[in-house]
PDB file of N, CA and C in Angstrom:
ATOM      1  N   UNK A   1      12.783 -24.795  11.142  1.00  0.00           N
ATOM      2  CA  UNK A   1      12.493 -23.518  10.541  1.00  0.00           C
ATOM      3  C   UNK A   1      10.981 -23.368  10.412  1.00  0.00           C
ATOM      4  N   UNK A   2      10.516 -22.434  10.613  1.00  0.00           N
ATOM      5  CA  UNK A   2       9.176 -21.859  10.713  1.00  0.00           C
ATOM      6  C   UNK A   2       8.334 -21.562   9.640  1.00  0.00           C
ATOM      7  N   UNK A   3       7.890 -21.472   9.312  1.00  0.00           N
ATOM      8  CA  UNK A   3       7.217 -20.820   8.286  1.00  0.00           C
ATOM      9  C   UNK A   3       6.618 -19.242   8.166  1.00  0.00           C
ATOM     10  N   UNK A   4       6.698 -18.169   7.470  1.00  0.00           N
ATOM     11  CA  UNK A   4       6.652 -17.208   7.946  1.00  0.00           C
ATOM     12  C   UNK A   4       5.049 -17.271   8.014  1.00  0.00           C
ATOM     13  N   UNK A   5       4.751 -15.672   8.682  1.00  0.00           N
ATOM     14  CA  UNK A   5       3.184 -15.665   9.065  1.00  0.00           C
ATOM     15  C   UNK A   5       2.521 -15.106   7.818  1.00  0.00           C
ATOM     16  N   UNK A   6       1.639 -15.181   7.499  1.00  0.00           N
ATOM     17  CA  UNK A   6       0.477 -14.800   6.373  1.00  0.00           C
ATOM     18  C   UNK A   6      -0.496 -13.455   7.107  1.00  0.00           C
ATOM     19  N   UNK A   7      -0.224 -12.450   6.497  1.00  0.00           N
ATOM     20  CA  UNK A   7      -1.830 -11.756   6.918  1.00  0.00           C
ATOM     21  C   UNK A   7      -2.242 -10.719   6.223  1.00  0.00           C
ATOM     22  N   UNK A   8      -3.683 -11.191   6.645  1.00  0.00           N
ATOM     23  CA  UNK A   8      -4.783 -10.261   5.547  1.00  0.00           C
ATOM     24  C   UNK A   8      -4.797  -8.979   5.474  1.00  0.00           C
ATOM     25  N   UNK A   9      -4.305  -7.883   4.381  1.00  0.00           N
ATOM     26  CA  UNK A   9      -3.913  -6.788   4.464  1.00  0.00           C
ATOM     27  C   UNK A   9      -5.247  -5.858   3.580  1.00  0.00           C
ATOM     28  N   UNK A  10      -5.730  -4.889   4.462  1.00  0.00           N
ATOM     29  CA  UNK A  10      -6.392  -4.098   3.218  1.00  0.00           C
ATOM     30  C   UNK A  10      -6.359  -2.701   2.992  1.00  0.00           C
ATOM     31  N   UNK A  11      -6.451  -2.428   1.616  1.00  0.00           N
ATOM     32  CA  UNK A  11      -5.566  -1.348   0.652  1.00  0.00           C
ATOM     33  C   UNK A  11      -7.056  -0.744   0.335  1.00  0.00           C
ATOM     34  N   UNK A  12      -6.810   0.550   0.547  1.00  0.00           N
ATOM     35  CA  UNK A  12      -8.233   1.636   0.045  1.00  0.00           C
ATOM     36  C   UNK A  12      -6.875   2.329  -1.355  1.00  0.00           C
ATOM     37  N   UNK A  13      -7.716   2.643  -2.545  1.00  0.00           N
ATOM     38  CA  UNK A  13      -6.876   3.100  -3.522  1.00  0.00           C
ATOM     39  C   UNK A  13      -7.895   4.366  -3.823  1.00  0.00           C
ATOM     40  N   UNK A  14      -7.102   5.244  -4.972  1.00  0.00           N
ATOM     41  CA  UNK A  14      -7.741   6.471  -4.964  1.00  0.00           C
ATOM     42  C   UNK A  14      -8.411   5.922  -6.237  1.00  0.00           C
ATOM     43  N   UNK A  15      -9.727   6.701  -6.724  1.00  0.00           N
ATOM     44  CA  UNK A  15     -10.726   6.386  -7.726  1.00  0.00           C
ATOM     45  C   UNK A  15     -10.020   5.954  -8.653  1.00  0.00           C
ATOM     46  N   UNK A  16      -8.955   6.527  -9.703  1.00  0.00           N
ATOM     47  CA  UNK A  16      -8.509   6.437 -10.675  1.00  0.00           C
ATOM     48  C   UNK A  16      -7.355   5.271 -10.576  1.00  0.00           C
ATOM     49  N   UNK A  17      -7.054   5.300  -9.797  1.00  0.00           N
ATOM     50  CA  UNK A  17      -5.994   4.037  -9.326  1.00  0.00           C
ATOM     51  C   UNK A  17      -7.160   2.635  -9.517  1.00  0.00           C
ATOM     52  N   UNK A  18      -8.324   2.387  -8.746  1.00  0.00           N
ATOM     53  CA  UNK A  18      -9.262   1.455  -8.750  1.00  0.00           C
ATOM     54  C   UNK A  18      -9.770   1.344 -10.051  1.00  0.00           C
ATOM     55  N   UNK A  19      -9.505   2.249 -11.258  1.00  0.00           N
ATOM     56  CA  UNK A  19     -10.449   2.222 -12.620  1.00  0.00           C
ATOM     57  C   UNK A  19      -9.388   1.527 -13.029  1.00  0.00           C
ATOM     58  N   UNK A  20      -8.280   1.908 -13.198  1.00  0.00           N
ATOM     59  CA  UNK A  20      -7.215   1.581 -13.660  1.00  0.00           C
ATOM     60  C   UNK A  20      -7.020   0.443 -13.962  1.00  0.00           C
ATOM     61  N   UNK A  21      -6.497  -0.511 -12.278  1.00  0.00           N
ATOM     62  CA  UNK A  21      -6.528  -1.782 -11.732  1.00  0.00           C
ATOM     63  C   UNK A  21      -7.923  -2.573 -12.153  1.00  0.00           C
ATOM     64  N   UNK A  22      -8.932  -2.236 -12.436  1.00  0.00           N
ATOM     65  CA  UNK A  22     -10.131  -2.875 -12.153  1.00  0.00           C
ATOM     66  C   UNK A  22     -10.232  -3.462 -11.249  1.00  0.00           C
ATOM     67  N   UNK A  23     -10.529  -2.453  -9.808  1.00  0.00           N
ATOM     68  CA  UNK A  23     -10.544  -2.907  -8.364  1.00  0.00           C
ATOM     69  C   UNK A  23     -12.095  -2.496  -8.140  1.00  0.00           C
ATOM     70  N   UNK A  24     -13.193  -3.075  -7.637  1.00  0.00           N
ATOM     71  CA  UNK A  24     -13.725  -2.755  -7.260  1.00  0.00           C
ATOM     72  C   UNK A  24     -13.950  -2.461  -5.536  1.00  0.00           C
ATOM     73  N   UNK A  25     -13.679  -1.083  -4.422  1.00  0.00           N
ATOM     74  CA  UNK A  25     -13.641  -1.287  -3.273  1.00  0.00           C
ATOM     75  C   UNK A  25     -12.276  -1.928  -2.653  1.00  0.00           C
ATOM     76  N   UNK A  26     -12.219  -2.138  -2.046  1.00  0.00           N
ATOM     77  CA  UNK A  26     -10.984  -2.686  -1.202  1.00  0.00           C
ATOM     78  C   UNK A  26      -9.933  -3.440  -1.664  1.00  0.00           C
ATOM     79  N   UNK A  27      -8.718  -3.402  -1.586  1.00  0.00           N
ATOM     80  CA  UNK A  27      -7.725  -3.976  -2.336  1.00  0.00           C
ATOM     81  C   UNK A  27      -7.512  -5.460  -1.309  1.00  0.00           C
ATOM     82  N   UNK A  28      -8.052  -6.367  -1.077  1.00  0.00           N
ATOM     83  CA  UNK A  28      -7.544  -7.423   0.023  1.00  0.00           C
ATOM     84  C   UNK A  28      -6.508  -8.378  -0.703  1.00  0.00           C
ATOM     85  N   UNK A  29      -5.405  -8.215   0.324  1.00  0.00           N
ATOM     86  CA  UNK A  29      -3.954  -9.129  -0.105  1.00  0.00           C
ATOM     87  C   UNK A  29      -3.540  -9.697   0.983  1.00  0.00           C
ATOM     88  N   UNK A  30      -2.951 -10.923   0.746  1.00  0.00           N
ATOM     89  CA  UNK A  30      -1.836 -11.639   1.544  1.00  0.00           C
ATOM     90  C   UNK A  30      -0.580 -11.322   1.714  1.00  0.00           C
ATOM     91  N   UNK A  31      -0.535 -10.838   2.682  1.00  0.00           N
ATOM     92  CA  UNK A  31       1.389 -10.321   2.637  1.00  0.00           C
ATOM     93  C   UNK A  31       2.062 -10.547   4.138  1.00  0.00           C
ATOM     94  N   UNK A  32       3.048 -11.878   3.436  1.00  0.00           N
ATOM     95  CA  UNK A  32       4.121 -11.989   4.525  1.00  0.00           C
ATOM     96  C   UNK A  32       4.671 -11.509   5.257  1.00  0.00           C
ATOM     97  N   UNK A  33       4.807 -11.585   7.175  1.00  0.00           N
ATOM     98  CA  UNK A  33       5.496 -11.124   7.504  1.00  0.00           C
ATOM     99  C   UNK A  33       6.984 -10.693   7.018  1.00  0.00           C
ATOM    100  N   UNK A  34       7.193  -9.278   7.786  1.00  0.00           N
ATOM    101  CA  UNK A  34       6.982  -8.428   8.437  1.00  0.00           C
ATOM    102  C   UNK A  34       6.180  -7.550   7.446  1.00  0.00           C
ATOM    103  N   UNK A  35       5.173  -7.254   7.945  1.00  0.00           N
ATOM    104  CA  UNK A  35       4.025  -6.268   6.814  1.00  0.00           C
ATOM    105  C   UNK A  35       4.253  -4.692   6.977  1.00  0.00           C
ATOM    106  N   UNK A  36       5.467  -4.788   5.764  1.00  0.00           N
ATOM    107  CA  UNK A  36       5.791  -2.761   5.506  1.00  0.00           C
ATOM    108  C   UNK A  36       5.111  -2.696   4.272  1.00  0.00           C
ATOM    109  N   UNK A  37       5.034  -0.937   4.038  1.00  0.00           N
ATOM    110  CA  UNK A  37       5.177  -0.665   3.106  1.00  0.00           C
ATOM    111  C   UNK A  37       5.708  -1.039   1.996  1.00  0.00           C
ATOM    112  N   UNK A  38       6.694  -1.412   1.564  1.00  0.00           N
ATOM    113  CA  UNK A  38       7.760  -1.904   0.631  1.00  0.00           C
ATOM    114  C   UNK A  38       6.903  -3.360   0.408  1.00  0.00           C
ATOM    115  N   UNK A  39       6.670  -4.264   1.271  1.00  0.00           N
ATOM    116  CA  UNK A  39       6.042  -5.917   1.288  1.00  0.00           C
ATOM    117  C   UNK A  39       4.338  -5.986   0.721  1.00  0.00           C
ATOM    118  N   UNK A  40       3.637  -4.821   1.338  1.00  0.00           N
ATOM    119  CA  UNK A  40       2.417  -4.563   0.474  1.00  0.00           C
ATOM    120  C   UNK A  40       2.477  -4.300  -0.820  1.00  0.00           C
ATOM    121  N   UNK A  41       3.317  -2.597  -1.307  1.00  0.00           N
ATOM    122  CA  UNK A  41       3.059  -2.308  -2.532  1.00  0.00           C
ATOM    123  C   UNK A  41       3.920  -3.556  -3.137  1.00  0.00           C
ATOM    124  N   UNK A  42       4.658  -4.306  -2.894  1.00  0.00           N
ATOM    125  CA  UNK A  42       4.937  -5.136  -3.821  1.00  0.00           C
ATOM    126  C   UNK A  42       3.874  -6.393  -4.056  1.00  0.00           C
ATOM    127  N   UNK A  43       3.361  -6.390  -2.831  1.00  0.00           N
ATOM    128  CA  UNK A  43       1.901  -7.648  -3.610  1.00  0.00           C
ATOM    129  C   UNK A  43       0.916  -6.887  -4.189  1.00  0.00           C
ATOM    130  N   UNK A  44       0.732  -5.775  -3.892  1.00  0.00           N
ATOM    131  CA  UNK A  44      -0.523  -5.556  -4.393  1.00  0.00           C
ATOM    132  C   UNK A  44       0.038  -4.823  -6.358  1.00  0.00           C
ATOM    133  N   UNK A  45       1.152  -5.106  -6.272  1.00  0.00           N
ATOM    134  CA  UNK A  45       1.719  -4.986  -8.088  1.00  0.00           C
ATOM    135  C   UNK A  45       1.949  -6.153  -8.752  1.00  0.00           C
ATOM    136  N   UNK A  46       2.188  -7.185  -7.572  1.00  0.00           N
ATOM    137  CA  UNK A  46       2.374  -8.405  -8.232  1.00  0.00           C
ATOM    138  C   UNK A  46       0.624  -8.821  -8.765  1.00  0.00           C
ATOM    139  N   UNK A  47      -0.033  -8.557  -8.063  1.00  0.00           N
ATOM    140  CA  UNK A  47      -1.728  -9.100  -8.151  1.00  0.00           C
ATOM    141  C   UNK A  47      -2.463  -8.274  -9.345  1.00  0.00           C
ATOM    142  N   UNK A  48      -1.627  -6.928  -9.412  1.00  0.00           N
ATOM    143  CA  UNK A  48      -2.174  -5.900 -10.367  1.00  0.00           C
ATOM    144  C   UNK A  48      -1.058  -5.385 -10.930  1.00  0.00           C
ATOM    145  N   UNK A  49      -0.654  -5.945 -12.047  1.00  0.00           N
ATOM    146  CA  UNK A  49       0.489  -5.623 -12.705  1.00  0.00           C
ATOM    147  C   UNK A  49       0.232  -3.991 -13.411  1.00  0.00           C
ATOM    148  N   UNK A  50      -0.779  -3.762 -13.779  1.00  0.00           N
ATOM    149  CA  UNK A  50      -1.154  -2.455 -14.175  1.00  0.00           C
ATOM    150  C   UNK A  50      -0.732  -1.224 -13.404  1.00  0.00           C
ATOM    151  N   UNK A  51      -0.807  -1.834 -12.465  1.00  0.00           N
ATOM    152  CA  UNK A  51      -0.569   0.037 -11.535  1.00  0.00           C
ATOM    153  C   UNK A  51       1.121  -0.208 -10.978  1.00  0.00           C
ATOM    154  N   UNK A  52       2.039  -0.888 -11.386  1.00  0.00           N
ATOM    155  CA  UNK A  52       3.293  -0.612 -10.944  1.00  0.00           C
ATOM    156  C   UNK A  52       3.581   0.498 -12.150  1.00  0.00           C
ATOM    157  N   UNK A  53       4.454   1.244 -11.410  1.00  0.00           N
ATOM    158  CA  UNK A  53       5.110   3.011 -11.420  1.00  0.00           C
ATOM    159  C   UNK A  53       4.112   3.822 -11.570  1.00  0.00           C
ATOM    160  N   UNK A  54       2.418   3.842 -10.977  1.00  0.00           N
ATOM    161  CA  UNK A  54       1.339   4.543 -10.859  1.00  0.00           C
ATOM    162  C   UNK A  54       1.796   5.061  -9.165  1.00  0.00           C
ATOM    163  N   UNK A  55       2.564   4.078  -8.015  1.00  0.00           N
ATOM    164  CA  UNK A  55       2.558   4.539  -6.760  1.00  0.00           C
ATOM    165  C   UNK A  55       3.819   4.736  -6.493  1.00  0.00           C
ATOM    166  N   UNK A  56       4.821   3.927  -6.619  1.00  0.00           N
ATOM    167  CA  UNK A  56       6.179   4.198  -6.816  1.00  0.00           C
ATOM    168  C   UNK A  56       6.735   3.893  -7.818  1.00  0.00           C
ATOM    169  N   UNK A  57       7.945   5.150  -7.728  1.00  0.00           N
ATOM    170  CA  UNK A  57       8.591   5.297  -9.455  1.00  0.00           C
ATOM    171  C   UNK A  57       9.544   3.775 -10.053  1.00  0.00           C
ATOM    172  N   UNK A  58       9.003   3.798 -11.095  1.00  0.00           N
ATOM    173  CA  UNK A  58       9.885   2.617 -11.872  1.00  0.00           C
ATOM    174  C   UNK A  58      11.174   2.611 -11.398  1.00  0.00           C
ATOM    175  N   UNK A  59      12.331   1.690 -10.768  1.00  0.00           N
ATOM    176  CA  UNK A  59      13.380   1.530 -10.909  1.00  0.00           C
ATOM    177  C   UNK A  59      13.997   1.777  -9.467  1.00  0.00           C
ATOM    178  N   UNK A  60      13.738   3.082  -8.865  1.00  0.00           N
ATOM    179  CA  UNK A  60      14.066   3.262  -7.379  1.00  0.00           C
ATOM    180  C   UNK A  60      13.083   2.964  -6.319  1.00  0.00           C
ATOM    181  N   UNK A  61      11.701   2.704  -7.237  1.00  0.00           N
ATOM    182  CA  UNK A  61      10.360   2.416  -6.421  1.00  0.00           C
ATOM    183  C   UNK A  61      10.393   3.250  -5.110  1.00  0.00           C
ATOM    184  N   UNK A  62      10.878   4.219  -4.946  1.00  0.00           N
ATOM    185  CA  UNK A  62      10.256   5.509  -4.542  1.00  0.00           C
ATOM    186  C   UNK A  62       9.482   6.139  -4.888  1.00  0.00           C
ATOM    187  N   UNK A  63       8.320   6.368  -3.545  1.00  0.00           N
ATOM    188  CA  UNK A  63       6.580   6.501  -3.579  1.00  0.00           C
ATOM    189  C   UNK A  63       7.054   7.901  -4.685  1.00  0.00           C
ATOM    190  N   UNK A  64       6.133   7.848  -5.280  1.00  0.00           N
ATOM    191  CA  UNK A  64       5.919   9.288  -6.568  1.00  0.00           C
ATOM    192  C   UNK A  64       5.471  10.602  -5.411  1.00  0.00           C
ATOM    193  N   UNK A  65       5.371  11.544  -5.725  1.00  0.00           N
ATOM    194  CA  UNK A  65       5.749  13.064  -4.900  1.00  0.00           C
ATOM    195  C   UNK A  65       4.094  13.209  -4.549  1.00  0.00           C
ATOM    196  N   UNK A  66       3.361  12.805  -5.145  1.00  0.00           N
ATOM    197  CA  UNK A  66       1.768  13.544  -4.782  1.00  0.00           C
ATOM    198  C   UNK A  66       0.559  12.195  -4.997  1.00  0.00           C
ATOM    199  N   UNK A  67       1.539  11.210  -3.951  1.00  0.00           N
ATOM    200  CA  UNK A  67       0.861  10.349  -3.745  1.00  0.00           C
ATOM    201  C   UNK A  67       1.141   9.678  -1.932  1.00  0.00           C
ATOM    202  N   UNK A  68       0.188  10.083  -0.810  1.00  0.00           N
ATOM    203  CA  UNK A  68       0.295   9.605   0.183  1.00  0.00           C
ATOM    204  C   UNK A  68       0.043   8.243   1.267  1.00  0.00           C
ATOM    205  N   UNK A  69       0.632   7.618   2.184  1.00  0.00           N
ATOM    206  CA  UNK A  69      -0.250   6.874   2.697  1.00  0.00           C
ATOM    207  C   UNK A  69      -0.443   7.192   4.207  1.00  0.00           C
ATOM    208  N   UNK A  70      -1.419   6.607   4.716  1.00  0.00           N
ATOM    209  CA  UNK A  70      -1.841   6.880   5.636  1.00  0.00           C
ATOM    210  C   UNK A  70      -2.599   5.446   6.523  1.00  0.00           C
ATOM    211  N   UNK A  71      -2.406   5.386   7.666  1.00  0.00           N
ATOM    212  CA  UNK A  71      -3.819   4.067   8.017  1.00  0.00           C
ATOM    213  C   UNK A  71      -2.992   4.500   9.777  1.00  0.00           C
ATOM    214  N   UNK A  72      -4.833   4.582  10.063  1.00  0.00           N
ATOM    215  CA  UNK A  72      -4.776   4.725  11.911  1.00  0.00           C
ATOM    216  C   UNK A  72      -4.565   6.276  12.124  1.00  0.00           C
ATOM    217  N   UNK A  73      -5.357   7.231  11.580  1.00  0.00           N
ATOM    218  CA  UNK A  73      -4.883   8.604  11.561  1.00  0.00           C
ATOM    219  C   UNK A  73      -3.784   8.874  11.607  1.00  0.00           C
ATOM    220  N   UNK A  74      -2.561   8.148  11.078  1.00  0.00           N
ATOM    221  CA  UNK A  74      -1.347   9.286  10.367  1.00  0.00           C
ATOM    222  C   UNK A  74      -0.559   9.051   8.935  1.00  0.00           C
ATOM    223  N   UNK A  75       0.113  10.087   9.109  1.00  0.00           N
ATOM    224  CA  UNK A  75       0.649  10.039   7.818  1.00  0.00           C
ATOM    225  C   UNK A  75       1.713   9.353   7.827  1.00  0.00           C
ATOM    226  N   UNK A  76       1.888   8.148   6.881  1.00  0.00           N
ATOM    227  CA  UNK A  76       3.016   6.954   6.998  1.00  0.00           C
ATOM    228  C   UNK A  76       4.397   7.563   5.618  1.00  0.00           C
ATOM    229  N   UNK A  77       3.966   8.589   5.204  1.00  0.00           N
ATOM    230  CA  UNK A  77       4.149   8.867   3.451  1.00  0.00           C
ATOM    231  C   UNK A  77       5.811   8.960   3.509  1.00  0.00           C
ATOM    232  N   UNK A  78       6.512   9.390   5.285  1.00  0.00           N
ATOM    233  CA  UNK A  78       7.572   9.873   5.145  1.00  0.00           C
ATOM    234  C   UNK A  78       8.328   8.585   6.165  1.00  0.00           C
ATOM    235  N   UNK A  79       7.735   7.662   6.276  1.00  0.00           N
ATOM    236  CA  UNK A  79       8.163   6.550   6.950  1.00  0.00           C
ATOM    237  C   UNK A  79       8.879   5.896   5.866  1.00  0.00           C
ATOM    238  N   UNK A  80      10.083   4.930   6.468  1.00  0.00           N
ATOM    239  CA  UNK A  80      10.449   3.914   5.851  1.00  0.00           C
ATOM    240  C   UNK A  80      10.051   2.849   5.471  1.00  0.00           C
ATOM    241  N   UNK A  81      10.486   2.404   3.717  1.00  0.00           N
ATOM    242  CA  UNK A  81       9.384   1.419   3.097  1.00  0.00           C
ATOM    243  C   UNK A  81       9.454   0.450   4.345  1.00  0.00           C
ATOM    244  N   UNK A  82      10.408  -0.110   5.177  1.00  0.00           N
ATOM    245  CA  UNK A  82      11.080  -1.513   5.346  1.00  0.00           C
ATOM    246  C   UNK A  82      10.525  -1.335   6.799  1.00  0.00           C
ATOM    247  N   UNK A  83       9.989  -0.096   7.559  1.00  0.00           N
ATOM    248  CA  UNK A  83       9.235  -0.326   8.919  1.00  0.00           C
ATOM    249  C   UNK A  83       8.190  -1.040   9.059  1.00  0.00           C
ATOM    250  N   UNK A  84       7.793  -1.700  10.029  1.00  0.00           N
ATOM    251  CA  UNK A  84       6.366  -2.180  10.077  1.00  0.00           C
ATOM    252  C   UNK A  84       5.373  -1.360  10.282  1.00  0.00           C
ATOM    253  N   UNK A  85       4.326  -1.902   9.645  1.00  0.00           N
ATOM    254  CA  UNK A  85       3.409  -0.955   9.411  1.00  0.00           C
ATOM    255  C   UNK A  85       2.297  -1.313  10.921  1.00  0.00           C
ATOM    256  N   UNK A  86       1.522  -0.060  11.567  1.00  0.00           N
ATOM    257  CA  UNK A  86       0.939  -0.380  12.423  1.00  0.00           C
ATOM    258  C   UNK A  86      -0.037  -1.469  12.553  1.00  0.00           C
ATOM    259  N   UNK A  87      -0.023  -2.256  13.937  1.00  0.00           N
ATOM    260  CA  UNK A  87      -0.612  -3.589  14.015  1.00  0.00           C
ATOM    261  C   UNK A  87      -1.556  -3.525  13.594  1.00  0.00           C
ATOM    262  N   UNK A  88      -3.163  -2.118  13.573  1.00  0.00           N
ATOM    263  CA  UNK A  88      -4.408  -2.411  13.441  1.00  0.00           C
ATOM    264  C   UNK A  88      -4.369  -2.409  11.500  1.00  0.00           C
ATOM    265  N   UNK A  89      -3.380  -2.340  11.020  1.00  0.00           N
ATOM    266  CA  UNK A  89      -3.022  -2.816   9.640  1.00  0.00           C
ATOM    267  C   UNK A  89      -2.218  -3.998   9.423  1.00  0.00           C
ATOM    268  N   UNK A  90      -1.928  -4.737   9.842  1.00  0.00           N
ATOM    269  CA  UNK A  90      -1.286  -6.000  10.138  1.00  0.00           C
ATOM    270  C   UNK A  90      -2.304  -6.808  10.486  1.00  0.00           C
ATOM    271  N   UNK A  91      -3.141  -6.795  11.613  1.00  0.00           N
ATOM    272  CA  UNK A  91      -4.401  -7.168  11.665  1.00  0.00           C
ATOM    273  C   UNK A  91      -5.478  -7.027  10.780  1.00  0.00           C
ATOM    274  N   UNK A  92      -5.474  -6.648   9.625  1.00  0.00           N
ATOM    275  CA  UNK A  92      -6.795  -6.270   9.331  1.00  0.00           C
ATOM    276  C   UNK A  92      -8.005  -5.220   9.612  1.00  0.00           C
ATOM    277  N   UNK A  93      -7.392  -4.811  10.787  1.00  0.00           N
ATOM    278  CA  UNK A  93      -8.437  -4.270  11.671  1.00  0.00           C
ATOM    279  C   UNK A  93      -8.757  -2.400  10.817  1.00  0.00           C
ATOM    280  N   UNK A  94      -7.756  -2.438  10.668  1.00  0.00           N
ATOM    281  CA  UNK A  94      -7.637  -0.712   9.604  1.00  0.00           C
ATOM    282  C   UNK A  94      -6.959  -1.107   8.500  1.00  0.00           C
ATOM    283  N   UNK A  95      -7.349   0.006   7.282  1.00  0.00           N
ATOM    284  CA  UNK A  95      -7.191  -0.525   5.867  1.00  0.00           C
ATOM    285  C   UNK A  95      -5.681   0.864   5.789  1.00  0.00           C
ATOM    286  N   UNK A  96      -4.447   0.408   4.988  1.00  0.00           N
ATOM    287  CA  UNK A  96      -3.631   1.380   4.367  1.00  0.00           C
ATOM    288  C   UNK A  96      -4.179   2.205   3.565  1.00  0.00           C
ATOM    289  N   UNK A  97      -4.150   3.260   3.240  1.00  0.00           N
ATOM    290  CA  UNK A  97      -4.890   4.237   2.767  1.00  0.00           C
ATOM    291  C   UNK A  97      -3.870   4.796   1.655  1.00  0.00           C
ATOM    292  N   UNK A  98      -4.226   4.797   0.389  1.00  0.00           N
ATOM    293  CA  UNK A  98      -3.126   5.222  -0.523  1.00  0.00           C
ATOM    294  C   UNK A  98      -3.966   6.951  -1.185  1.00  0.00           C
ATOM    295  N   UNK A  99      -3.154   7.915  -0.987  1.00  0.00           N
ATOM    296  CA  UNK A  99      -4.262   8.885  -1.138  1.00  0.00           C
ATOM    297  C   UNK A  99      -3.952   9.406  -2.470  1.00  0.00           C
ATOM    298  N   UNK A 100      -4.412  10.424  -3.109  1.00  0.00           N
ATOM    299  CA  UNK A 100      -3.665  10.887  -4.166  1.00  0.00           C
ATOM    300  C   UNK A 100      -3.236  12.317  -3.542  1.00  0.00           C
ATOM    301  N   UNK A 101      -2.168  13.711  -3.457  1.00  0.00           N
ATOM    302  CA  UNK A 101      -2.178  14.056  -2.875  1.00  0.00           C
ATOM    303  C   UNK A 101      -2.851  15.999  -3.971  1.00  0.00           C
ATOM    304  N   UNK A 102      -2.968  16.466  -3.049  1.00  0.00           N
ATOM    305  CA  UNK A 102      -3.815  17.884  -3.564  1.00  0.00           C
ATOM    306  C   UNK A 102      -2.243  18.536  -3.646  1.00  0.00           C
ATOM    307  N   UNK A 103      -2.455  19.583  -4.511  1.00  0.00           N
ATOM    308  CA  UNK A 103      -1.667  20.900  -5.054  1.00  0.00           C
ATOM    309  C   UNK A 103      -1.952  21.616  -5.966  1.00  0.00           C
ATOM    310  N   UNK A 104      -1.584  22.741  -5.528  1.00  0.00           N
ATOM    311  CA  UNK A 104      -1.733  24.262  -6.355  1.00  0.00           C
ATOM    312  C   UNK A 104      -2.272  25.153  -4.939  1.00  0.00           C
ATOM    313  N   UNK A 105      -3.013  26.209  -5.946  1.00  0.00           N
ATOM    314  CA  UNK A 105      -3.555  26.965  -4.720  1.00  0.00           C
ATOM    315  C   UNK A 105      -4.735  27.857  -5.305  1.00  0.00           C
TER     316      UNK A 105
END
């Protein structure tokens, strides 16, 4: 049996999310293959216990309504937690982007 793979994941958060957490800049985490959605926000709540039900809701941990993600120019917000997330975010190479989202008019 193998050991699963390790890789360096990085998380851009919105201002108030980073005050919150006391993040300064980039969120960098370790997260086990297969690297989804669902496998990030859960390390990066385990590392920052403060901001769980700030991104997804307490209990169904479904992302909250006016909060997006994004990494590699698109929008991931309506993807499944449990897909993999694109390689140049698996790599390191591009950061997940957690946005806060705009409304009204």
């Amino acid at each position: 049996m193998t050991a699963p793979t390790t890789h360096t994941i990085r998380i851009v958060l919105p201002a108030h999310l980073r005050v919150l957490g006391r993040v300064d800049g980039e969120v960098v985490l370790r997260v086990d293959s297969p690297v989804t959605q669902r496998s990030v926000l859960d390390a990066l709540e385990a590392r920052h216990p403060v901001l769980r039900g700030t991104i997804r809701e307490y209990g169904t941990l479904r992302r909250r309504a006016f909060v997006r993600f994004f990494a590699c120019e698109r929008d991931l917000s309506h993807e499944p937690p449990d897909d993999p997330l694109p390689d140049a975010v698996v790599t390191g190479a591009e950061p997940l982007l957690v946005v806060g989202a705009m409304a009204g008019g």
